[in-house]
N, C-alpha and C. Protein backbone atom coordinates (compact mmCIF):
# COMPACT_ATOMS: atom_id res chain seq x y z
N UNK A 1 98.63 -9.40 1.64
CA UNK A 1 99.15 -9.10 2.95
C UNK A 1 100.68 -8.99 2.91
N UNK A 2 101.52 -9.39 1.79
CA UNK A 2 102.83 -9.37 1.61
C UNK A 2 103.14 -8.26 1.65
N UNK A 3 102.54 -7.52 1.05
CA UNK A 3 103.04 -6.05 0.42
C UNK A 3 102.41 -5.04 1.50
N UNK A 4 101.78 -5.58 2.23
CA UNK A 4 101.42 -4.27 3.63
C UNK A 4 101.95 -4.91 4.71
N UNK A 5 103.09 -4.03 5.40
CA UNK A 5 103.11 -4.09 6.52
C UNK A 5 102.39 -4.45 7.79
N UNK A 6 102.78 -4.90 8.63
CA UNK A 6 101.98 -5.15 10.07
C UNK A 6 101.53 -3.73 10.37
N UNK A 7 101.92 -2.73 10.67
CA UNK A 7 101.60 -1.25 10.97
C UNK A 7 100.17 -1.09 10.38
N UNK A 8 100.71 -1.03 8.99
CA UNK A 8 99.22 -0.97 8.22
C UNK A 8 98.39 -1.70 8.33
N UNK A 9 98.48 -2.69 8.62
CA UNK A 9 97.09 -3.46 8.37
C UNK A 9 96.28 -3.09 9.89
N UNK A 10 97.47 -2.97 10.89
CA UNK A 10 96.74 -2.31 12.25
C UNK A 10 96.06 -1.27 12.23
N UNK A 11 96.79 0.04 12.18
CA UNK A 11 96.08 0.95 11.84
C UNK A 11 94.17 0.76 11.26
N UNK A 12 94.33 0.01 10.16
CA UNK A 12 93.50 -0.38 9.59
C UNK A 12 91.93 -0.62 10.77
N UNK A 13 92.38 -1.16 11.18
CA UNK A 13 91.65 -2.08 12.68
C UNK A 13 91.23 -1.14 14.20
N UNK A 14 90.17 -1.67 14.88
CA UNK A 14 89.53 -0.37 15.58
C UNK A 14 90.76 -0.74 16.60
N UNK A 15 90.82 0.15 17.39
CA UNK A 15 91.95 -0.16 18.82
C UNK A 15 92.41 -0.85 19.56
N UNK A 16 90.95 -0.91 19.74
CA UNK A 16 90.57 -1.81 21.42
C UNK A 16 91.11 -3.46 20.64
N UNK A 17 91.19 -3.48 19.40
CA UNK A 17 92.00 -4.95 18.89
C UNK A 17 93.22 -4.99 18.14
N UNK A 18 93.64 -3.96 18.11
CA UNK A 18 95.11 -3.98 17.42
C UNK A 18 96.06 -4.62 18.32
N UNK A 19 96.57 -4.66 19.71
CA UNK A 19 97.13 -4.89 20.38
C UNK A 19 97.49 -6.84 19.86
N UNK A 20 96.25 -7.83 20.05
CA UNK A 20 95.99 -8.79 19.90
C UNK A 20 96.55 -9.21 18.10
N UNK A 21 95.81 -8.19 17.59
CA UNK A 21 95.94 -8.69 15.72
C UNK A 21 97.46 -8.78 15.67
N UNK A 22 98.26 -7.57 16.58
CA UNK A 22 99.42 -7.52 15.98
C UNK A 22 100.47 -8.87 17.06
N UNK A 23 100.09 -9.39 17.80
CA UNK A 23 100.91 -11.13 18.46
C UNK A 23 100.44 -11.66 17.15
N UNK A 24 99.40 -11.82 16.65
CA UNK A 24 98.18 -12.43 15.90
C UNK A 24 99.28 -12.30 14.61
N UNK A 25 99.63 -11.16 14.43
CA UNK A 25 100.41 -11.16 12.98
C UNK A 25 101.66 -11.60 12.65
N UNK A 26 102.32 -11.12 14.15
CA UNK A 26 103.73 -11.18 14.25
C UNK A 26 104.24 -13.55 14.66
N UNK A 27 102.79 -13.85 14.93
CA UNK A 27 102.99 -15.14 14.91
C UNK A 27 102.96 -15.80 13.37
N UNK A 28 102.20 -15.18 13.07
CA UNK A 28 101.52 -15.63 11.17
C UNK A 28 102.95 -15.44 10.50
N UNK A 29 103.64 -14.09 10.81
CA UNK A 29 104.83 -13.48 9.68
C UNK A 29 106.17 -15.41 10.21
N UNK A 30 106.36 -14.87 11.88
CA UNK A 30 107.26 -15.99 12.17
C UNK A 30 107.07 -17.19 11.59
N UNK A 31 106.06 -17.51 11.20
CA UNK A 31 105.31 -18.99 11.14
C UNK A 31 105.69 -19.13 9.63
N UNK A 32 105.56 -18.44 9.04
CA UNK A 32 105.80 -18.09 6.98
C UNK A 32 107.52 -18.03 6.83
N UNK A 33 108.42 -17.89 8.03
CA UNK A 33 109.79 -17.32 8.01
C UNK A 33 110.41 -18.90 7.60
N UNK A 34 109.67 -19.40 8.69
CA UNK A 34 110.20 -20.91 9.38
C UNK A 34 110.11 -22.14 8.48
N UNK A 35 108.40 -21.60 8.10
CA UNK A 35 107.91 -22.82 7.14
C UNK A 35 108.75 -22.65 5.84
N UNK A 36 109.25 -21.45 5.19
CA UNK A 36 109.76 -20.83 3.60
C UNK A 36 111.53 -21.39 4.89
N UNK A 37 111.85 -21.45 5.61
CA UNK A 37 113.28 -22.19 5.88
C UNK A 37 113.32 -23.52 5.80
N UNK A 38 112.03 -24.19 6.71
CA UNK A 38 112.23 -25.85 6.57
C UNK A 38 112.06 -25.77 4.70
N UNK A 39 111.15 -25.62 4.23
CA UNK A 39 110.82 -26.00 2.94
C UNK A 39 112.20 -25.84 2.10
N UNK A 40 113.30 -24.73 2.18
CA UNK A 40 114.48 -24.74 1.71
C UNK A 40 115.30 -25.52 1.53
N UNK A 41 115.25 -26.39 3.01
CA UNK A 41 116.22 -27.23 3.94
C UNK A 41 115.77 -28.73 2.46
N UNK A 42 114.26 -28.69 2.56
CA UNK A 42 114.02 -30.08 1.62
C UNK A 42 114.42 -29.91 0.09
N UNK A 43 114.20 -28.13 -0.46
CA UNK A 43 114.66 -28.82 -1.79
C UNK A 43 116.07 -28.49 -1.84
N UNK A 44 117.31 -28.39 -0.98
CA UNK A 44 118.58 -28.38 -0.47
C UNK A 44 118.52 -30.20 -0.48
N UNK A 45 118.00 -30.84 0.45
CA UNK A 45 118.37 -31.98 0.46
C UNK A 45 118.34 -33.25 -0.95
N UNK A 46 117.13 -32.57 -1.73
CA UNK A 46 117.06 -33.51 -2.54
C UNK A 46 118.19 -33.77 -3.83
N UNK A 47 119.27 -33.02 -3.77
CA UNK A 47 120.60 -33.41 -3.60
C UNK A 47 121.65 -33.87 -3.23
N UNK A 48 122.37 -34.83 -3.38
CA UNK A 48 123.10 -34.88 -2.71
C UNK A 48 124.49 -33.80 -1.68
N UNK A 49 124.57 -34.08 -0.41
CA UNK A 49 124.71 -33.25 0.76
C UNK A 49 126.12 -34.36 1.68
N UNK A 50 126.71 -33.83 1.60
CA UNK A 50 127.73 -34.23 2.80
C UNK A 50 127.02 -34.35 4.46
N UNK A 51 127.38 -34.89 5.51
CA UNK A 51 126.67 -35.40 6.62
C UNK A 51 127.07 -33.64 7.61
N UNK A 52 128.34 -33.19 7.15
CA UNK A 52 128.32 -31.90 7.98
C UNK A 52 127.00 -31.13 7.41
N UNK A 53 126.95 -30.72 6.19
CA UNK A 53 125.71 -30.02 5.84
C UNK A 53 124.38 -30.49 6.60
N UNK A 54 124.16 -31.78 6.59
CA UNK A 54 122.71 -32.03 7.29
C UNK A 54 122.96 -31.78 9.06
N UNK A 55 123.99 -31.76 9.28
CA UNK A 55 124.17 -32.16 10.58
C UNK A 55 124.26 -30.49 11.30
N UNK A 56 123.93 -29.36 10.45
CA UNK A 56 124.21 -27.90 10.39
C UNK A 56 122.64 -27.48 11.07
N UNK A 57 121.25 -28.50 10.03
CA UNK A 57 120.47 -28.25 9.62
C UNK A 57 119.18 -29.73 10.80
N UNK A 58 119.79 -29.95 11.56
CA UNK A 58 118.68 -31.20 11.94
C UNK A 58 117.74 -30.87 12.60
N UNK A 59 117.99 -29.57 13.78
CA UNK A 59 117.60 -29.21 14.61
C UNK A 59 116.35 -28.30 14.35
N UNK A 60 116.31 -28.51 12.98
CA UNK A 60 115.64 -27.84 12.09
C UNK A 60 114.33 -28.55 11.34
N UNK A 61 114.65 -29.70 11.67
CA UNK A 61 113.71 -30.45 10.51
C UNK A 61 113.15 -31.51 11.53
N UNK A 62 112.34 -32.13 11.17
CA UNK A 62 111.42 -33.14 11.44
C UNK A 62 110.44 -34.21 10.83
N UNK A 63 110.34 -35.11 11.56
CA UNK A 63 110.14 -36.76 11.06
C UNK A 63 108.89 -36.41 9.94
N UNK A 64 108.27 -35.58 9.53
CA UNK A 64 107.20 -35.46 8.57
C UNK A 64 108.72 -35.02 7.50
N UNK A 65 108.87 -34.06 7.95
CA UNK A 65 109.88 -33.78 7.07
C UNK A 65 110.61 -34.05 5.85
N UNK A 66 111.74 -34.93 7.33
CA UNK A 66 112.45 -36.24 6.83
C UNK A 66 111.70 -37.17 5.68
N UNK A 67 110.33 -37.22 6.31
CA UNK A 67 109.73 -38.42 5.12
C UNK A 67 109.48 -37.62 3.73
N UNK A 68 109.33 -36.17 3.55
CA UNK A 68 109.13 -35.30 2.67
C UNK A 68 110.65 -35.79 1.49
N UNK A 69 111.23 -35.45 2.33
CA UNK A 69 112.64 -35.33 1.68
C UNK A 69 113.17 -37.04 0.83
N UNK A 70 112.75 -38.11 1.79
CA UNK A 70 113.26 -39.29 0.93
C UNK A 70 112.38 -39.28 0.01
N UNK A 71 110.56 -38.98 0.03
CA UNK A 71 109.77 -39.01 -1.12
C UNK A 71 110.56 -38.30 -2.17
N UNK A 72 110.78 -36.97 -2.11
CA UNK A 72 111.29 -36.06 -3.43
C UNK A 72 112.41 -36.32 -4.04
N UNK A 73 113.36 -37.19 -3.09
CA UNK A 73 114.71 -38.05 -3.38
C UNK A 73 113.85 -39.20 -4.13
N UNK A 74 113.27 -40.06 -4.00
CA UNK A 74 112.30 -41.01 -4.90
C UNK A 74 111.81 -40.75 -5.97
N UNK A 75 111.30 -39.98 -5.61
CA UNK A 75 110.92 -39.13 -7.23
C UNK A 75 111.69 -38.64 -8.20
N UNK A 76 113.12 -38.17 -7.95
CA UNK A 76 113.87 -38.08 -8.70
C UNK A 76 114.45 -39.26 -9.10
N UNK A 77 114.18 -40.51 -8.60
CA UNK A 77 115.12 -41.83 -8.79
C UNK A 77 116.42 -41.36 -8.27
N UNK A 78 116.77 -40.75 -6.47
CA UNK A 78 117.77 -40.65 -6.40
C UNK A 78 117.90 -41.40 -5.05
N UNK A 79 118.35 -41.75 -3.85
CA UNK A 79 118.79 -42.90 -2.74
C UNK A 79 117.69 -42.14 -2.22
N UNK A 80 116.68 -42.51 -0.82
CA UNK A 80 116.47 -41.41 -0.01
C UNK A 80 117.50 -40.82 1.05
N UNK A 81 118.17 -41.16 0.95
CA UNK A 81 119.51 -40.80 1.78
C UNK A 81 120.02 -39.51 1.46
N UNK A 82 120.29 -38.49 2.29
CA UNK A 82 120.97 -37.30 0.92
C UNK A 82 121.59 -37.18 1.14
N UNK A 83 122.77 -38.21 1.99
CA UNK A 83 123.83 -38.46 1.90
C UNK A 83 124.50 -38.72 0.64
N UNK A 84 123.73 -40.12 0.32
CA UNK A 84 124.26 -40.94 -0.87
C UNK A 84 123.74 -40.18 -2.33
N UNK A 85 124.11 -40.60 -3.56
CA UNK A 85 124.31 -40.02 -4.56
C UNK A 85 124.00 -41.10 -5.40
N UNK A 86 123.79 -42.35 -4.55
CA UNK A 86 122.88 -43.68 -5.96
C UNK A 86 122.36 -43.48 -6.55
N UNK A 87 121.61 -43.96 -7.92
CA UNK A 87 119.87 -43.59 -7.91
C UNK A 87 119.65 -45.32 -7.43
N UNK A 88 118.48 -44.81 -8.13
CA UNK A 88 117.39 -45.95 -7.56
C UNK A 88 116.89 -46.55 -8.56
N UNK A 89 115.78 -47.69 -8.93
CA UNK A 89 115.21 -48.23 -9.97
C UNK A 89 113.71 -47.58 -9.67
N UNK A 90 113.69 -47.60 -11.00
CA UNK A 90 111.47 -47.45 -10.96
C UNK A 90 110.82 -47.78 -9.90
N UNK A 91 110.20 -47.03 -9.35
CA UNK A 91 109.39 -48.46 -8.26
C UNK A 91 108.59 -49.70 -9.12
N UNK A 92 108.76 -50.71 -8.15
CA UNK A 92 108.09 -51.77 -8.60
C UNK A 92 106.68 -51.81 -8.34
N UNK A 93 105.53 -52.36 -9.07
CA UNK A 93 104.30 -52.49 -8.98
C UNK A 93 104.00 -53.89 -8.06
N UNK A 94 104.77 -54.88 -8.48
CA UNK A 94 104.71 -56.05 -7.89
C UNK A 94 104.31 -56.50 -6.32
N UNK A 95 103.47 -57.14 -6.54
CA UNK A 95 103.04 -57.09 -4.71
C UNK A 95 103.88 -58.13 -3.68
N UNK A 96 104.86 -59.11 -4.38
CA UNK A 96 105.99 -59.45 -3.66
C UNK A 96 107.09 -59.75 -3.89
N UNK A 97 108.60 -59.35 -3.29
CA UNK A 97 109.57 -59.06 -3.83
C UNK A 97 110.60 -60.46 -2.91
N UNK A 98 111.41 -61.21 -3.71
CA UNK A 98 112.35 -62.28 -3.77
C UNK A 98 113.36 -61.56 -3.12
N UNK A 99 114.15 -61.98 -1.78
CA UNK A 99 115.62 -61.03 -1.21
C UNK A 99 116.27 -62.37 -1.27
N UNK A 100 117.14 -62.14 -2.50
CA UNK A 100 118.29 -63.21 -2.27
C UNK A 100 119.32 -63.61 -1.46
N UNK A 101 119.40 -62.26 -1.09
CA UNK A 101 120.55 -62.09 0.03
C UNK A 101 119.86 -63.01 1.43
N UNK A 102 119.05 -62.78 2.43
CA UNK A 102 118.38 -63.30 3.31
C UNK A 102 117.45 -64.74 2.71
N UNK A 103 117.31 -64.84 0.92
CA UNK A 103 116.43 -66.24 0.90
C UNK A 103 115.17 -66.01 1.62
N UNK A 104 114.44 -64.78 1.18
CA UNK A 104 113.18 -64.53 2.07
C UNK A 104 112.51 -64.10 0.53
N UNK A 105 111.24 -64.71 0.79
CA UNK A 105 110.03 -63.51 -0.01
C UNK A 105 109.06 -63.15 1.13
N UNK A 106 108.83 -61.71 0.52
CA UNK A 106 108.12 -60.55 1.72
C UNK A 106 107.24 -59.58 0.96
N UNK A 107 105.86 -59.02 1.47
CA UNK A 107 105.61 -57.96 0.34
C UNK A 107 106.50 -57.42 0.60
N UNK A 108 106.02 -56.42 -1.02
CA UNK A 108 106.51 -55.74 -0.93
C UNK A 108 106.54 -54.35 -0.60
N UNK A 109 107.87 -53.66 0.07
CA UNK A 109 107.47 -52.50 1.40
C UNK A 109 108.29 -51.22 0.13
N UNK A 110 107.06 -50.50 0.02
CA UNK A 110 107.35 -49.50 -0.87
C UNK A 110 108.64 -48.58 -0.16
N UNK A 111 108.55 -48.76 0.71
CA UNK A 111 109.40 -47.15 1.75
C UNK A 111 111.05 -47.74 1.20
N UNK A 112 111.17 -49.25 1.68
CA UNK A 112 112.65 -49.57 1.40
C UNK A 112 113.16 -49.45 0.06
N UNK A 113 112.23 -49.53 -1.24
CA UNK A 113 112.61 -49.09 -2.32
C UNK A 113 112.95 -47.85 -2.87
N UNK A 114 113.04 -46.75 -1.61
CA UNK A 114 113.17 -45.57 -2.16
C UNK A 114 115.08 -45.86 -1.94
N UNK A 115 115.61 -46.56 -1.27
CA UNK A 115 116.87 -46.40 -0.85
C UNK A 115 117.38 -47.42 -1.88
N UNK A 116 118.97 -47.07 -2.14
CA UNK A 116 119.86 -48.53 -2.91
C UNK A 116 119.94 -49.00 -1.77
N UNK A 117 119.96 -49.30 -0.83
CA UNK A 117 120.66 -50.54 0.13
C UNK A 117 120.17 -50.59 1.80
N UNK A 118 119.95 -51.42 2.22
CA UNK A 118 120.12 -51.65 3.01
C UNK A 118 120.02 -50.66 4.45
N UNK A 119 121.73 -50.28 3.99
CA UNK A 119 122.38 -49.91 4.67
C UNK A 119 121.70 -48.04 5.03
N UNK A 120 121.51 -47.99 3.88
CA UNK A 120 120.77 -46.36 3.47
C UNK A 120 119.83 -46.24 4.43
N UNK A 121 118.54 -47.23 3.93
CA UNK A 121 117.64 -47.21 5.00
C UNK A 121 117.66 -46.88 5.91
N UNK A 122 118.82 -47.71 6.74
CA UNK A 122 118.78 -48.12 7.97
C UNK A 122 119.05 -46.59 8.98
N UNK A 123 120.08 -46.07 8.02
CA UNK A 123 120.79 -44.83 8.05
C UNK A 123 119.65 -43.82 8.37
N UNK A 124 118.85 -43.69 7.29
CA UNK A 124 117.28 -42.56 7.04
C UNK A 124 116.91 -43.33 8.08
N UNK A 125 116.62 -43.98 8.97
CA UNK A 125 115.65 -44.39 9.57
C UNK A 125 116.17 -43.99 10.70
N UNK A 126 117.29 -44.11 11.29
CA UNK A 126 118.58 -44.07 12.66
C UNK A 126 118.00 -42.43 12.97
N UNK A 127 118.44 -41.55 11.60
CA UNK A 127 118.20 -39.91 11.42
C UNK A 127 117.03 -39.52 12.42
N UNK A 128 116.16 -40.49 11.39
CA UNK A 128 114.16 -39.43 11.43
C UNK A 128 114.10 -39.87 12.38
N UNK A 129 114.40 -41.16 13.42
CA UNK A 129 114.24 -41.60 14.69
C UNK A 129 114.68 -40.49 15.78
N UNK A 130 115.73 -39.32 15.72
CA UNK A 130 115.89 -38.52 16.75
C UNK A 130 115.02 -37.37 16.61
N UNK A 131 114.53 -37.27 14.84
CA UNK A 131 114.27 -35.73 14.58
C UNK A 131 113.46 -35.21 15.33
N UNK A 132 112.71 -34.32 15.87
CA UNK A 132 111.77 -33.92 16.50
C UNK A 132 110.36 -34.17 15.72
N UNK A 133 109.22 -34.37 16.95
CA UNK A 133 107.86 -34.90 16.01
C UNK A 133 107.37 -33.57 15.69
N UNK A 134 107.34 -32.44 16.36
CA UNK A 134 106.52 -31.53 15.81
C UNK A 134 107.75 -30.57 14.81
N UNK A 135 106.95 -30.30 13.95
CA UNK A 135 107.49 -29.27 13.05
C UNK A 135 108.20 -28.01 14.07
N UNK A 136 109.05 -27.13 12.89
CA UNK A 136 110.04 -25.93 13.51
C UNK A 136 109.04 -24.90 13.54
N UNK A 137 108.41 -24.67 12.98
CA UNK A 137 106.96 -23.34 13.11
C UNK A 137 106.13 -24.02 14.61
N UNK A 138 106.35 -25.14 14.95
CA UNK A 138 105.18 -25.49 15.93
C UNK A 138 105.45 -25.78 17.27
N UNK A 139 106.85 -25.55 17.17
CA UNK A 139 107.90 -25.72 18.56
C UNK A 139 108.74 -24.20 18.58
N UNK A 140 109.07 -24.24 19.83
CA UNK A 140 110.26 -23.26 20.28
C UNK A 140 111.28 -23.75 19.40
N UNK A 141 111.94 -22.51 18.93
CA UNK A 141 113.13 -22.55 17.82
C UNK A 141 114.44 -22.65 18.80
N UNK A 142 114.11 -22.41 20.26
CA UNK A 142 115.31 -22.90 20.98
C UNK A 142 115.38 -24.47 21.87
N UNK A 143 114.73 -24.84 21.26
CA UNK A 143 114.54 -26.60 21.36
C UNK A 143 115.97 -27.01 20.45
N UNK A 144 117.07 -27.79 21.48
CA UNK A 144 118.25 -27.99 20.91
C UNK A 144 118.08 -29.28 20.89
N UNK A 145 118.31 -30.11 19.98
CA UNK A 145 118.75 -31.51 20.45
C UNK A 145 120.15 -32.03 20.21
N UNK A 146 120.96 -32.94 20.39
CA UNK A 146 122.58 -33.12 19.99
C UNK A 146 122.01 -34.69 19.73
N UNK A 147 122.73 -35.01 18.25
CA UNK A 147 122.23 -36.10 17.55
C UNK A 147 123.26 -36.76 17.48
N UNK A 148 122.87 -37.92 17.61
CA UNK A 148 124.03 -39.69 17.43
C UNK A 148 124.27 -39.87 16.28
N UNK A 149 125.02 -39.18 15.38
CA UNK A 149 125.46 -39.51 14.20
C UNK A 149 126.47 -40.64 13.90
N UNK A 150 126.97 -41.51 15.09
CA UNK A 150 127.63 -42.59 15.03
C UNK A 150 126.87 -43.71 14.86
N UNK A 151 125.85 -43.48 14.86
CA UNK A 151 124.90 -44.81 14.08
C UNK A 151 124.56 -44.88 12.74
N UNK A 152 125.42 -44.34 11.99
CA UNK A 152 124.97 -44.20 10.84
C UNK A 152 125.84 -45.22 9.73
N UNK A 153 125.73 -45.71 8.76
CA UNK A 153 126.35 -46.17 7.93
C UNK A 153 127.72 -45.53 7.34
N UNK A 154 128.52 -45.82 7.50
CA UNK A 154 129.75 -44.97 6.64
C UNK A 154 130.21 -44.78 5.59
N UNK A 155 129.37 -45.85 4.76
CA UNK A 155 129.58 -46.16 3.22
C UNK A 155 129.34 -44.68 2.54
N UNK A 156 128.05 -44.29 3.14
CA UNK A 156 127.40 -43.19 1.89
C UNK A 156 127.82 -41.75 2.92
N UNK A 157 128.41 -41.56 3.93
CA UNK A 157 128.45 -40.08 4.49
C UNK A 157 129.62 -39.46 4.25
């Protein structure tokens, strides 16, 4: 379907339904534009990124997303933050982890090990908390939001 046009494939089709196939197509083509942009946006992030760059790009992305992006930052052993530029350690297998800092043992919570600190987390978490829940293919692309980037950690932006 890449390589034929919308025209053509109408044509193709008896009349009385071309009208319909072609909303029908022209939603499918938008929907492939959006999804091949968010998907950009993630392997863009799994680098490290200055806070203007993400802050270009938010209105764009969303809390599935977001969680896309600290996974593939994890996987590289890099912060999930793509702000920061840490890496990270192996994940641990261990089912409970010693915090010296607080004098607490807690399981252990796989998600906070994708970040060096704390502070990162807290940061990725502040973010995906405004992002929008539905994806950019599944919402109006003129859905604006203006984001609180003053909650963020300053160490890593």
């Amino acid at each position: 379907m890449e390589n034929m046009n919308i025209d053509e494939i109408l044509n193709k089709l008896p009349c009385n339904v071309r009208e319909s196939a072609r909303k029908i197509l022209e939603q499918k083509k938008e929907e492939k534009l959006l999804r091949d942009k968010v998907h950009k946006h993630v392997c863009n992030l799994i680098e490290p990124v200055n806070i203007n760059e993400i802050e270009k790009i938010l209105n764009e992305l969303d809390k599935t997303t977001w969680t896309n992006i600290v996974e593939e930052r994890a996987i590289s052993l890099l912060c999930g933050l793509p702000t920061c530029s840490n890496s990270i350690d192996e994940p641990k297998k261990q089912k409970y982890i010693i915090d010296f800092e607080d004098m607490t043992i807690h399981e252990n919570d796989s998600e906070k090990l994708k970040f060096c600190s704390k502070d990162c987390w807290k940061s990725s978490n502040y973010l995906k908390s405004q992002l929008f829940d539905q994806p950019l293919w599944l919402r109006s692309t003129k859905l604006v939001k203006k984001f609180n980037l003053s909650g963020l950690s300053k160490q890593n932006l």
